[in-house]
Protein backbone atom coordinates (compact mmCIF):
# COMPACT_ATOMS: atom_id res chain seq x y z
CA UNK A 1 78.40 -164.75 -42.54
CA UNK A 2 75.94 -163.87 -40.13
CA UNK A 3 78.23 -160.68 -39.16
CA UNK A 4 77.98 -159.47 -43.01
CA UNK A 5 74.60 -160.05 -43.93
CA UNK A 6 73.67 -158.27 -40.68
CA UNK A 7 75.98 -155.32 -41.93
CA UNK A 8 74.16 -155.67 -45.29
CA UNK A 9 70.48 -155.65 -43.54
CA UNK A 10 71.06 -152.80 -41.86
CA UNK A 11 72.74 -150.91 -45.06
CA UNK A 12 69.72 -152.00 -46.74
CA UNK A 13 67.12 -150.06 -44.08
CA UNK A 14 69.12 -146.93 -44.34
CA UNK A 15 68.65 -146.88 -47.89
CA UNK A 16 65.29 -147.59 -47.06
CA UNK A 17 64.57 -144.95 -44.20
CA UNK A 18 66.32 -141.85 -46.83
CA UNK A 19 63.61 -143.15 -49.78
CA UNK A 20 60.97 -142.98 -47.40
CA UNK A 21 61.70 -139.14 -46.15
CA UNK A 22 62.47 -138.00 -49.66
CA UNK A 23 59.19 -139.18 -51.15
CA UNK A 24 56.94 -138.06 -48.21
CA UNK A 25 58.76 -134.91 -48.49
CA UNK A 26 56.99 -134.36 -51.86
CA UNK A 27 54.31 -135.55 -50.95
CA UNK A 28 53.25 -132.14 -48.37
CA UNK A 29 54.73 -130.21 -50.65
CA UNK A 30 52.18 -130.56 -53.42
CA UNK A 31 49.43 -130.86 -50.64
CA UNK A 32 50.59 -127.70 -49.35
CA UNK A 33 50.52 -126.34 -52.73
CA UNK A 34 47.00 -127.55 -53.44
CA UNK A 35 45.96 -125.93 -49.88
CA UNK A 36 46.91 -122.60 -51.15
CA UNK A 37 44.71 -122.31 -54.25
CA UNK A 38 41.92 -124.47 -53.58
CA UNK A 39 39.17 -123.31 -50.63
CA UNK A 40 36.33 -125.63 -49.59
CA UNK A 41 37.67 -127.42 -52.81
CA UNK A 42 36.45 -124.93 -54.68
CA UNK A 43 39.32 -123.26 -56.87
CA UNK A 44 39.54 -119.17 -56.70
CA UNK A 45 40.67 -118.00 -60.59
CA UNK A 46 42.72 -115.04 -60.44
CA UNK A 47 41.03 -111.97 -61.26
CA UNK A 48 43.71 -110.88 -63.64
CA UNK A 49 43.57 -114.54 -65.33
CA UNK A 50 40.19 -113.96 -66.07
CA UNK A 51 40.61 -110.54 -67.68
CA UNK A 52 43.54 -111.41 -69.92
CA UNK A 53 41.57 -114.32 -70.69
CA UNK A 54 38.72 -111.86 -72.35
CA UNK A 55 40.84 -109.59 -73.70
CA UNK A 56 39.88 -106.86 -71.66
CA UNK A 57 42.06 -103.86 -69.98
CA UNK A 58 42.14 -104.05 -66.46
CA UNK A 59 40.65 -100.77 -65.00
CA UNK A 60 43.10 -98.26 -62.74
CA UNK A 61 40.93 -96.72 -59.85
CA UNK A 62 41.73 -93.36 -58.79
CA UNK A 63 42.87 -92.61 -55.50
CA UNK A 64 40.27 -89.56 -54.94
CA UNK A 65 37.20 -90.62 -56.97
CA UNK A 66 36.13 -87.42 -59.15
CA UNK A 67 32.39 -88.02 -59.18
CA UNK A 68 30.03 -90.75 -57.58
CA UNK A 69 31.04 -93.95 -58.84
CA UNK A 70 28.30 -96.15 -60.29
CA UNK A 71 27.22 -99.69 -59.20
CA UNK A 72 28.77 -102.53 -61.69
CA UNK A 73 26.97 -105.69 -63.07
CA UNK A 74 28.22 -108.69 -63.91
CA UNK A 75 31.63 -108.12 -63.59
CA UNK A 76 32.05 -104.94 -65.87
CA UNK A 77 34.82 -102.67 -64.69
CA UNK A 78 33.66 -99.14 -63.79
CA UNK A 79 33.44 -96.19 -66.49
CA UNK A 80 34.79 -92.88 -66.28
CA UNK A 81 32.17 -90.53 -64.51
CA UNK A 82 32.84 -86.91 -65.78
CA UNK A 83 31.73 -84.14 -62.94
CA UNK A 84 27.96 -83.77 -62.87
CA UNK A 85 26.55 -79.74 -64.00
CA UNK A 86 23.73 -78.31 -63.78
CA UNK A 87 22.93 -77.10 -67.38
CA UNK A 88 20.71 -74.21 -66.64
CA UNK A 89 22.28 -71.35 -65.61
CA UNK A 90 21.91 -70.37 -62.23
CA UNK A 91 20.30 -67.31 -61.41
CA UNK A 92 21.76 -64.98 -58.70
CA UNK A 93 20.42 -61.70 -57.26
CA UNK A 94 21.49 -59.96 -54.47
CA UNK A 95 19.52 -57.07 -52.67
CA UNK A 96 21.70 -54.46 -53.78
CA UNK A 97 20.88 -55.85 -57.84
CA UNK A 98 25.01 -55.78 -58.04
CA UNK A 99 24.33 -58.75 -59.89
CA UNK A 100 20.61 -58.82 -61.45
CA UNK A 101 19.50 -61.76 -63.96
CA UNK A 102 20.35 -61.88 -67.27
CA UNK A 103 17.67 -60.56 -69.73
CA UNK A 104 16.03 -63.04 -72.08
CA UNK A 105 16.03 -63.40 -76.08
CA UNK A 106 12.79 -61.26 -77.80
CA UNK A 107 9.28 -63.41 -77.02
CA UNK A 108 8.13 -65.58 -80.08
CA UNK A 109 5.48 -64.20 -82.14
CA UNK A 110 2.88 -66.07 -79.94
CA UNK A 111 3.52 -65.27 -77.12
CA UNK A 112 0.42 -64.73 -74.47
CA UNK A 113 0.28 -61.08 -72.98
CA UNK A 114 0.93 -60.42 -69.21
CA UNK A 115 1.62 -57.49 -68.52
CA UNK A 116 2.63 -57.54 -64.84
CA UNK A 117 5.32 -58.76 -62.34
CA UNK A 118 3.80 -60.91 -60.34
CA UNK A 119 5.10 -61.15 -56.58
CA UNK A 120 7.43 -64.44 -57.03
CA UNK A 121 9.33 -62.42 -59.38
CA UNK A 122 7.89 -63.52 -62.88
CA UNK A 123 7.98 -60.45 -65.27
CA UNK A 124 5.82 -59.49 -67.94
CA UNK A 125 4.94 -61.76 -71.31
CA UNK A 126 4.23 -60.20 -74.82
CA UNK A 127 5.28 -60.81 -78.41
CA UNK A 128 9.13 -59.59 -78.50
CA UNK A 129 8.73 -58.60 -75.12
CA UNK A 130 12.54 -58.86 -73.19
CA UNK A 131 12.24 -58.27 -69.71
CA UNK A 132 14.67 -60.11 -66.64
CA UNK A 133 13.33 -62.32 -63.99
CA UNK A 134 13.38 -60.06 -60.91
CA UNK A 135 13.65 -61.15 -56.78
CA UNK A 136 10.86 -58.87 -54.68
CA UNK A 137 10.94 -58.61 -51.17
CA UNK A 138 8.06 -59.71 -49.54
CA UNK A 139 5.27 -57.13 -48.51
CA UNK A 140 3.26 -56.90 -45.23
CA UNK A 141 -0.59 -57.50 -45.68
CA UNK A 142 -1.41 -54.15 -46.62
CA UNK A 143 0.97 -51.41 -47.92
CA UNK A 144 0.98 -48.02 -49.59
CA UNK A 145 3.73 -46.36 -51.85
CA UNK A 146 3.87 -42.62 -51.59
CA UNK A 147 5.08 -41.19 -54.80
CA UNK A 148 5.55 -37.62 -55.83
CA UNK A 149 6.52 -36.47 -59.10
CA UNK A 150 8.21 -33.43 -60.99
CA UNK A 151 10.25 -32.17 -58.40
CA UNK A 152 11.78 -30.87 -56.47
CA UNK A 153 10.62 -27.63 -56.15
CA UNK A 154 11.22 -24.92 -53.09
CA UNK A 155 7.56 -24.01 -53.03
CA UNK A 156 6.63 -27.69 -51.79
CA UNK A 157 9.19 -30.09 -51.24
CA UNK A 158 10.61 -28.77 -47.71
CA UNK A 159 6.87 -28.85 -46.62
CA UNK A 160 6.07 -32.70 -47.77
CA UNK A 161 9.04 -33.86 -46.19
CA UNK A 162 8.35 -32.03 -43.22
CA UNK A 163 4.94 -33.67 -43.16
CA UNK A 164 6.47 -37.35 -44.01
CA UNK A 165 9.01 -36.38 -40.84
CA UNK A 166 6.15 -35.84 -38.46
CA UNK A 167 3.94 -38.37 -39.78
CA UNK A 168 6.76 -40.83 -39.85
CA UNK A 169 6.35 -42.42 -42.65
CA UNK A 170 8.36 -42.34 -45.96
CA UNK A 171 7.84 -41.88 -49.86
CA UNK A 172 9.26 -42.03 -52.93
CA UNK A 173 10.73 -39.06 -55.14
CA UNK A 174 10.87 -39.34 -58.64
CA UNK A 175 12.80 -36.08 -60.03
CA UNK A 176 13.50 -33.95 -63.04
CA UNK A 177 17.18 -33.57 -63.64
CA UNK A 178 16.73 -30.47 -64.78
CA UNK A 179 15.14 -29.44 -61.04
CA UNK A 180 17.88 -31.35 -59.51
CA UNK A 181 20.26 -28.54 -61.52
CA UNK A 182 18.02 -25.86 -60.10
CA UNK A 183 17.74 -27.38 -56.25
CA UNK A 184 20.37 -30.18 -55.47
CA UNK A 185 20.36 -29.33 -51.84
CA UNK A 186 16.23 -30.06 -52.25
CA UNK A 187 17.40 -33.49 -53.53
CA UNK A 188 20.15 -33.95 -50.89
CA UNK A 189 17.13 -33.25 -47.96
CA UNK A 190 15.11 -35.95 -49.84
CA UNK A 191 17.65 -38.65 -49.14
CA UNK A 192 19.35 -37.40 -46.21
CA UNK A 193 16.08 -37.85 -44.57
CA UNK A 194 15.74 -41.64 -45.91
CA UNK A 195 12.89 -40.94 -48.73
CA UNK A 196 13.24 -42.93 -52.12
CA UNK A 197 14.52 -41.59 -55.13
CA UNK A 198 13.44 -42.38 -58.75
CA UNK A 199 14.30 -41.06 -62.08
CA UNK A 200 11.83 -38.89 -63.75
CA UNK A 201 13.79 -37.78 -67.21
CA UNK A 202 15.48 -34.94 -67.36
CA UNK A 203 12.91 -32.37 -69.72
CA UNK A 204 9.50 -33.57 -69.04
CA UNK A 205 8.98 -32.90 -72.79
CA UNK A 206 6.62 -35.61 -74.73
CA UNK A 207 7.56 -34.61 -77.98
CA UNK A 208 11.59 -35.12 -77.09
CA UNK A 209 11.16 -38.62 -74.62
CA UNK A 210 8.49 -40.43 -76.73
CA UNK A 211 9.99 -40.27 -80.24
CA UNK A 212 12.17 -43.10 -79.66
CA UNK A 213 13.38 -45.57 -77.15
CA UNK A 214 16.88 -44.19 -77.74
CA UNK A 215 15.75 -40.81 -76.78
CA UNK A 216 14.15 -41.51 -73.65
CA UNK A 217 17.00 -43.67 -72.46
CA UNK A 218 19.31 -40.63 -73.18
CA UNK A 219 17.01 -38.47 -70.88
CA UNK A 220 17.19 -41.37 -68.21
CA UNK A 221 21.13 -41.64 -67.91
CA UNK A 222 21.60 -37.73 -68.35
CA UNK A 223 19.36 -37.27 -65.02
CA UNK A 224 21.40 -40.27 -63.38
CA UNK A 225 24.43 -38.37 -63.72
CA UNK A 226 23.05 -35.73 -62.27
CA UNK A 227 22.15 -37.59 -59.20
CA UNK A 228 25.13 -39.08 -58.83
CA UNK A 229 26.98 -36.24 -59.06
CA UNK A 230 24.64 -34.82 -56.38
CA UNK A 231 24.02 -37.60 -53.58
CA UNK A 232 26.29 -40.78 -55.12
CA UNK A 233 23.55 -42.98 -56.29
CA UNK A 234 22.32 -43.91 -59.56
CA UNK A 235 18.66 -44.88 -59.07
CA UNK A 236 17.33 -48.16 -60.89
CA UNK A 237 13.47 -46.90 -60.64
CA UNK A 238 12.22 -45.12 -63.07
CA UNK A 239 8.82 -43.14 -63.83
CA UNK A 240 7.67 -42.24 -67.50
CA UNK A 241 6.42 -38.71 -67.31
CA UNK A 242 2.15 -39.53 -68.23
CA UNK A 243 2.81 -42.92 -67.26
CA UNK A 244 3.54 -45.93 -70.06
CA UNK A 245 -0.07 -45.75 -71.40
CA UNK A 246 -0.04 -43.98 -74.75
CA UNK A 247 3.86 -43.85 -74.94
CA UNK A 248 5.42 -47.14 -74.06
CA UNK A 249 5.48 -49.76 -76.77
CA UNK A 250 7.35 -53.39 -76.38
CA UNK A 251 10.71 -51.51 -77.34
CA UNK A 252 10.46 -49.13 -74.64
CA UNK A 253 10.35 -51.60 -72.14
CA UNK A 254 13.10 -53.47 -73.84
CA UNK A 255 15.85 -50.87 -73.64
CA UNK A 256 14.92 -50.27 -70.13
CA UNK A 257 15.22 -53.80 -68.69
CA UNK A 258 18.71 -54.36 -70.73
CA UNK A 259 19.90 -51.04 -68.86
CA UNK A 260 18.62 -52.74 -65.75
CA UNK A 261 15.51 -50.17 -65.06
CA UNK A 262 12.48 -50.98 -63.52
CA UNK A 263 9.92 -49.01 -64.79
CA UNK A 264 6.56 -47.93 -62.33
CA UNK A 265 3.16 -46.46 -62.72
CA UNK A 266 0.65 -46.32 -60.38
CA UNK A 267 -2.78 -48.06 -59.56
CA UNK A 268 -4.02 -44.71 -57.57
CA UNK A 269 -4.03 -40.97 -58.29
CA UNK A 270 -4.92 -38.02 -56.43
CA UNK A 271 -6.16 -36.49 -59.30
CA UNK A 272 -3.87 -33.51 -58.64
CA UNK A 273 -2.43 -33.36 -62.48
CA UNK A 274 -6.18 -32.38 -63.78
CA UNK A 275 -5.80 -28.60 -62.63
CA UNK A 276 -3.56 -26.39 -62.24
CA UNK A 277 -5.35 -26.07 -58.66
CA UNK A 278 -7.45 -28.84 -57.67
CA UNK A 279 -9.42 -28.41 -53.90
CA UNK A 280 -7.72 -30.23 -51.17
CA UNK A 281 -10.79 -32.06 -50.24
CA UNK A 282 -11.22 -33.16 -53.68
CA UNK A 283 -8.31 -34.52 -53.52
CA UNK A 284 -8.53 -36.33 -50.62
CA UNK A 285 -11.82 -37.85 -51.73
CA UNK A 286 -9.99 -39.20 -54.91
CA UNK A 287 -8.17 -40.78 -52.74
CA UNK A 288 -11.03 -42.59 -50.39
CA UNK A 289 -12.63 -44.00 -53.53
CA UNK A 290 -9.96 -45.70 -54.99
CA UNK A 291 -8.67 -47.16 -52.14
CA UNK A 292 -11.04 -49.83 -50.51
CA UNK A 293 -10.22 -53.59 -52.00
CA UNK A 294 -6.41 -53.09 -52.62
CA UNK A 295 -3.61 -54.44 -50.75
CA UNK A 296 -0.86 -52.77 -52.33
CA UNK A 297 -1.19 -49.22 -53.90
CA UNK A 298 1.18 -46.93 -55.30
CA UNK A 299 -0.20 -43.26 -55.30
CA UNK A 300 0.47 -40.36 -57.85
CA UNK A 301 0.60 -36.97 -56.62
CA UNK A 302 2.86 -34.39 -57.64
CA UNK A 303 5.41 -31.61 -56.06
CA UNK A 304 5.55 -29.36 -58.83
CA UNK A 305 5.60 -25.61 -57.57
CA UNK A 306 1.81 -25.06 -58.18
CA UNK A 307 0.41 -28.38 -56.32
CA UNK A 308 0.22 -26.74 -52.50
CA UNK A 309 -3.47 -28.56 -52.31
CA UNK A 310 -1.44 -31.29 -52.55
CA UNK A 311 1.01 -30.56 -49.91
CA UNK A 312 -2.53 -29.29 -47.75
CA UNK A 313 -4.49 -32.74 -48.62
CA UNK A 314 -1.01 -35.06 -47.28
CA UNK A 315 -1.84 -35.39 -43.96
CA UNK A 316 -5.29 -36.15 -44.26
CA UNK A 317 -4.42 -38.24 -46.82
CA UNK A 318 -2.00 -40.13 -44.70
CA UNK A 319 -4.09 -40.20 -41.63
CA UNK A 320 -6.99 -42.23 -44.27
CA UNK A 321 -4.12 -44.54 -44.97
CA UNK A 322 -3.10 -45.64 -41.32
CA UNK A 323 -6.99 -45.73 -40.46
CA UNK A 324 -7.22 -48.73 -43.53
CA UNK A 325 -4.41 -50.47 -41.89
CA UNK A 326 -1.64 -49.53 -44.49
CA UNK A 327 2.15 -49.88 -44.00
CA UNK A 328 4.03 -47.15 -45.82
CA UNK A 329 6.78 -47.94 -48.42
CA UNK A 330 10.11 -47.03 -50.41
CA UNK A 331 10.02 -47.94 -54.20
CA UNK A 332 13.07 -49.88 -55.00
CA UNK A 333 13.99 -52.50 -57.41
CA UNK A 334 13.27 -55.37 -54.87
CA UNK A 335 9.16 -54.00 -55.22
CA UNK A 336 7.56 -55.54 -57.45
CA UNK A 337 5.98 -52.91 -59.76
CA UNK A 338 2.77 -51.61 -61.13
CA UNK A 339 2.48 -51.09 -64.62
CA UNK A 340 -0.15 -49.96 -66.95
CA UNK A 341 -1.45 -52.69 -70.14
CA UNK A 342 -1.00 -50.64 -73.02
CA UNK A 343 2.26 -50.79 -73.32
CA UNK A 344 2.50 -54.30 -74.10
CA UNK A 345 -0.58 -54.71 -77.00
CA UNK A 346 1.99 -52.61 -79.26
């Protein structure tokens, strides 16, 4: 009896011992289970629960972001950031004005009057005025633009630029295209020896530039051609034969700046367009009193056939200049010019 019950007993504990293992078993597995999703007994939801959960669309990033991508608040996925522009245009001009600035829409009605460049660039202001932001080089302290107009002419180019040679200093042409028919090789000695060149019309005739904006702008690109058929450029300064005061109005200036001109007067004169032959010394002492309290002056004289006082007065004229402590200077359309008021009341 003993025998079977102690076969019994020890049936009984292996039932026993297999119970045991099986029910500890699950026991670690749910701990281990509860391990995984709970941390500091704090439970971590899954991101994606909580989205579904709210009905919301669960945002893709981008493997190269496109733009900067903005800081998020309480949990709102990110937006789409479109590229950032600059909505005013950018304005780009190079020294060779390949690429110049755009010129503006017609000035409103009231619109103040300014009728200058200033250095920075800014141009002149008027009612229905038009005219392109511009990019000047800077200047030294004191400088002076030689200018001579009308030309050329055999009787007194040659001896100005011999003068400018031996002086060593430069100025600035502004030709007749009908002289440049008559003397291109005048012209080509101008800017082989490194002078400016501006456009003076072709006629010199009032009556046929001034009666319209159209007309004078025909003159202009006729004596361009002429130019570039003659040396390869096609100057960008211009000079209005008398000067803008009495002949310019706001349309003049218009049809100039959307051909990309620049137009220039001057704030000096010799004084050697009163007479047919005006004294040397007077001409010289034009020149003296105008002078004193300017930093930057652009001269008139002429080298029309009949102005040889002129050609006498240049070096004394000159020598004044480097005595004040002038630079000399090339017109081009990176100097900020000198115009005269009157253009811009009309």
């Amino acid at each position: 009896m003993w025998k079977n019950n102690g076969q019994t007993w020890r049936a009984t504990l292996v039932m026993l011992t297999l119970l045991s293992s099986v029910y500890l078993s699950g026991c670690q597995q749910d701990t281990s289970t509860k391990a995984m999703v709970s941390l500091a007994g704090t439970t971590v939801p899954s991101q994606t629960s909580e989205l579904a959960s709210e009905g919301k669309e669960i945002p893709h990033s981008p493997d190269i972001p496109q733009g900067p991508i903005p800081e998020q608040k309480n949990g709102t996925p990110p937006e789409t950031v479109p590229p950032i522009t600059d909505q005013t245009p950018t304005v780009l001009v190079d020294e060779s004005d390949n690429n110049p600035a755009p010129t503006p829409p017609p000035a409103l009605p009231q619109t103040p009057i300014h009728p200058y460049y200033d250095l920075s660039g800014t141009p002149p202001s008027a009612p229905g005025l038009a005219m392109r932001v511009r990019i000047f080089n800077e200047e030294p302290p004191k400088i002076a633009y030689l200018t001579f107009d009308d030309g050329p002419y055999p009787e007194t180019t040659p001896r100005i630029l011999k003068i400018l040679q031996d002086e060593g200093v430069k100025a600035t042409f502004f030709v007749l295209g009908k002289q440049v028919e008559s003397y291109p090789n005048l012209l080509k000695a101008e800017y082989d020896q490194g002078e400016g060149i501006g456009n003076h019309s072709y006629s010199h005739n009032y009556h046929l530039l001034y009666r319209s904006p159209e007309a004078f702008i025909a003159e202009i690109k006729q004596t361009e051609e002429l130019i570039f058929k003659t040396i390869g450029i096609r100057p960008r300064i211009v000079r209005a034969p008398g000067g803008t005061q009495g002949h310019f109005h706001v349309n003049y200036y218009n049809a100039l700046d959307a051909a990309d001109y620049l137009i220039y007067d001057w704030n000096v004169s010799s004084g050697d367009a009163a007479a047919s032959h005006v004294p040397a010394n007077q001409l010289v002492r034009n020149i003296e009193s105008q002078v004193p309290g300017r930093t930057r002056i652009v001269i008139l004289m002429h080298d029309a056939g009949a102005k040889v006082t002129t050609v006498d007065a240049l070096p004394r004229i000159i020598q004044y200049l480097k005595q004040q402590g002038y630079a000399f200077g090339v017109l081009t359309p990176k100097v900020a010019p000198v115009l005269f008021p009157g253009g811009f009341h009309g």
